[in-house]
Protein backbone atom coordinates (compact mmCIF):
# COMPACT_ATOMS: atom_id res chain seq x y z
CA UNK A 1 0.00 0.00 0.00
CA UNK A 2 1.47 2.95 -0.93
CA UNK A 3 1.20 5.89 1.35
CA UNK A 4 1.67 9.83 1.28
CA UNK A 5 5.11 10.07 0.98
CA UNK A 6 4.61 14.00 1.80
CA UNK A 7 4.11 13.14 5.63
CA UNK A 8 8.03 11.93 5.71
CA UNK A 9 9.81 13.86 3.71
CA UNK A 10 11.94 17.37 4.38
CA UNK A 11 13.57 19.31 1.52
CA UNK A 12 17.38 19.60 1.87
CA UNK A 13 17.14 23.99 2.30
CA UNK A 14 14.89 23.19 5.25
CA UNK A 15 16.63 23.78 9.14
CA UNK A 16 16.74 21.03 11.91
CA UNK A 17 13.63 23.07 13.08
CA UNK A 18 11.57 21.26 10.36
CA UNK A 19 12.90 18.34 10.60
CA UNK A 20 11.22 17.64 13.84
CA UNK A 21 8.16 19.47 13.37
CA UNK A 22 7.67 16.41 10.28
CA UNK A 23 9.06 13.71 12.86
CA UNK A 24 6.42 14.97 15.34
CA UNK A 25 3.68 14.70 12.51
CA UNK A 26 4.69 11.45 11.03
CA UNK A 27 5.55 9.69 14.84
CA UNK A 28 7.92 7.65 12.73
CA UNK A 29 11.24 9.12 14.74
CA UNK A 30 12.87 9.84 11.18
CA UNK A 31 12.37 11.97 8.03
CA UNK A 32 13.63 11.75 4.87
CA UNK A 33 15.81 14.45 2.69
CA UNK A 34 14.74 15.21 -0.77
CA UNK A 35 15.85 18.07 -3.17
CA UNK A 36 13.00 19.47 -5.30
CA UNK A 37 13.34 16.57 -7.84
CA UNK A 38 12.14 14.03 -4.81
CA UNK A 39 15.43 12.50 -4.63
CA UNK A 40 16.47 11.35 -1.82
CA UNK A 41 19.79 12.75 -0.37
CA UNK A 42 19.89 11.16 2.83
CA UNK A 43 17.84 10.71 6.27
CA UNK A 44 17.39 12.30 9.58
CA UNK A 45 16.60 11.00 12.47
CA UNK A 46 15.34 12.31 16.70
CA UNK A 47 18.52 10.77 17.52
CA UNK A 48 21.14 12.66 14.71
CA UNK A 49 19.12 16.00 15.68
CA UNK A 50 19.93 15.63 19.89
CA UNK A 51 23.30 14.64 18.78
CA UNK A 52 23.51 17.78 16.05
CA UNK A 53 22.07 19.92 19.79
CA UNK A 54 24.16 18.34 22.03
CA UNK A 55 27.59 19.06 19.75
CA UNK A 56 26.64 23.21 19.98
CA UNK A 57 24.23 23.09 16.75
CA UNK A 58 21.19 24.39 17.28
CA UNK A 59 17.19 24.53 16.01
CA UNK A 60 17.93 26.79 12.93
CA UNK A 61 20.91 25.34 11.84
CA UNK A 62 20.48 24.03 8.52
CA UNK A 63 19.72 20.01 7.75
CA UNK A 64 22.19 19.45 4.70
CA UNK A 65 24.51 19.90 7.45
CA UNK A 66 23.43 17.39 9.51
CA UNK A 67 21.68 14.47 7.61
CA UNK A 68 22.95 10.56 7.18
CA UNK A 69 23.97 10.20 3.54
CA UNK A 70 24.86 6.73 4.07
CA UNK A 71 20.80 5.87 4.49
CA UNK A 72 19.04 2.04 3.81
CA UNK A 73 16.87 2.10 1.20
CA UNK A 74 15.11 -0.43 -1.17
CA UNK A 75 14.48 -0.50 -4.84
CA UNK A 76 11.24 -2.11 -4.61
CA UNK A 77 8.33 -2.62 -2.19
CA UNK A 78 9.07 -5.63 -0.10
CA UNK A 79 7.79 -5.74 3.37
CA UNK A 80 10.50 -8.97 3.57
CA UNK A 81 13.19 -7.07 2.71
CA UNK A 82 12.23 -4.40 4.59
CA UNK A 83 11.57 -6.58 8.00
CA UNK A 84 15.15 -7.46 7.29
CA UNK A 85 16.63 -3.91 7.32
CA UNK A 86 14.50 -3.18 10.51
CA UNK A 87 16.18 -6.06 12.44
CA UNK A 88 19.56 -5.73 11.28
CA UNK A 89 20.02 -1.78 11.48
CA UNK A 90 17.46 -0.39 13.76
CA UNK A 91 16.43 2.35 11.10
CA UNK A 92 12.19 3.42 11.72
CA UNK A 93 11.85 3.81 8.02
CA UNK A 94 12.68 3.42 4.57
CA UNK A 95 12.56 5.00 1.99
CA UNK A 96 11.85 2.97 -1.78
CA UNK A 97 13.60 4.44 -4.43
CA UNK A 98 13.66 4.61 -8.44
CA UNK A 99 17.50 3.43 -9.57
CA UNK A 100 18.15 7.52 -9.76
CA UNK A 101 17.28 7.84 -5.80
CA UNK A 102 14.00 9.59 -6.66
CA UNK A 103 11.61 8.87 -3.97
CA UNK A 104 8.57 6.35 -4.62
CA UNK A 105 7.19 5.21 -1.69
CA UNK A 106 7.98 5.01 2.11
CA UNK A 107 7.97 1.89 4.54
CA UNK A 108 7.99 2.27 8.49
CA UNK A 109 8.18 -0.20 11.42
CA UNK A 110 4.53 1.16 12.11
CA UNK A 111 3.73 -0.82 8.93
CA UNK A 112 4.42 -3.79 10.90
CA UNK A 113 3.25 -2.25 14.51
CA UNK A 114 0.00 -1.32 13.57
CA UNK A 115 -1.64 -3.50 10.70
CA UNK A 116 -4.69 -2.40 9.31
C-alpha cells in the first residue's frame, strides 16, 4: 500500500527546526531528505538532531549539514526485505527508491506495529 510520501519527507534547504516538526507529525522518529526533484539525499533521524544539539548546533541550523547520507533504502516494495533492514540496522523507516534515488514510496516499522 502505498502511502503519502509528503508526511516523511523534508527538503534539503529546510533547518533542523523542520525536521522535527515532520518527525512529530509522522511519529515515525525519522524523516527523509529530498531536493525538489524528490530525490532522496539522505535521512534524519530524533537521535542525529539531539546529537547535532548536544555538539553546539542548534534549532535553525540548517539540515544538509546534519543528515545521514549513508541511508538504507530499497528498490522495490518488499515488506520482507524491509523486515530485514529493521532487524539488522534499527532504522524506523525506509525510503523505496527509483534506480536515480527519486523517492517512490515510504515503509515504516509502524507498517508492521500497527496492521490495518
Amino acid at each position: 500500500m502505498k502511502k503519502k510520501v509528503e508526511n516523511y519527507v523534508v527538503s534539503i534547504d529546510c533547518i533542523l527546526e523542520d525536521a522535527v516538526r515532520c518527525i512529530r507529525s509522522n511519529k515515525s522518529r525519522c524523516v527523509i531528505v529530498i531536493d525538489d526533484l524528490y530525490k532522496v539525499m539522505g535521512v534524519i533521524s530524533e537521535g542525529d538532531i539531539l546529537s547535532e544539539i548536544l555538539s553546539g548546533r542548534n534549532l535553525y541550523s540548517p539540515l544538509k549539514n546534519s543528515m545521514n547520507i549513508n541511508f538504507k533504502f530499497l528498490k522495490k516494495f518488499s515488506k520482507v526485505e524491509a523486515k530485514k533492514i529493521f532487524k539488522k540496522y534499527g532504522v524506523s523507516l525506509i525510503p523505496v527508491v527509483d534506480d536515480n534515488l527519486v523517492l517512490n514510496d515510504v515503509i515504516t516499522m509502524n507498517d508492521f506495529l500497527f496492521k490495518d
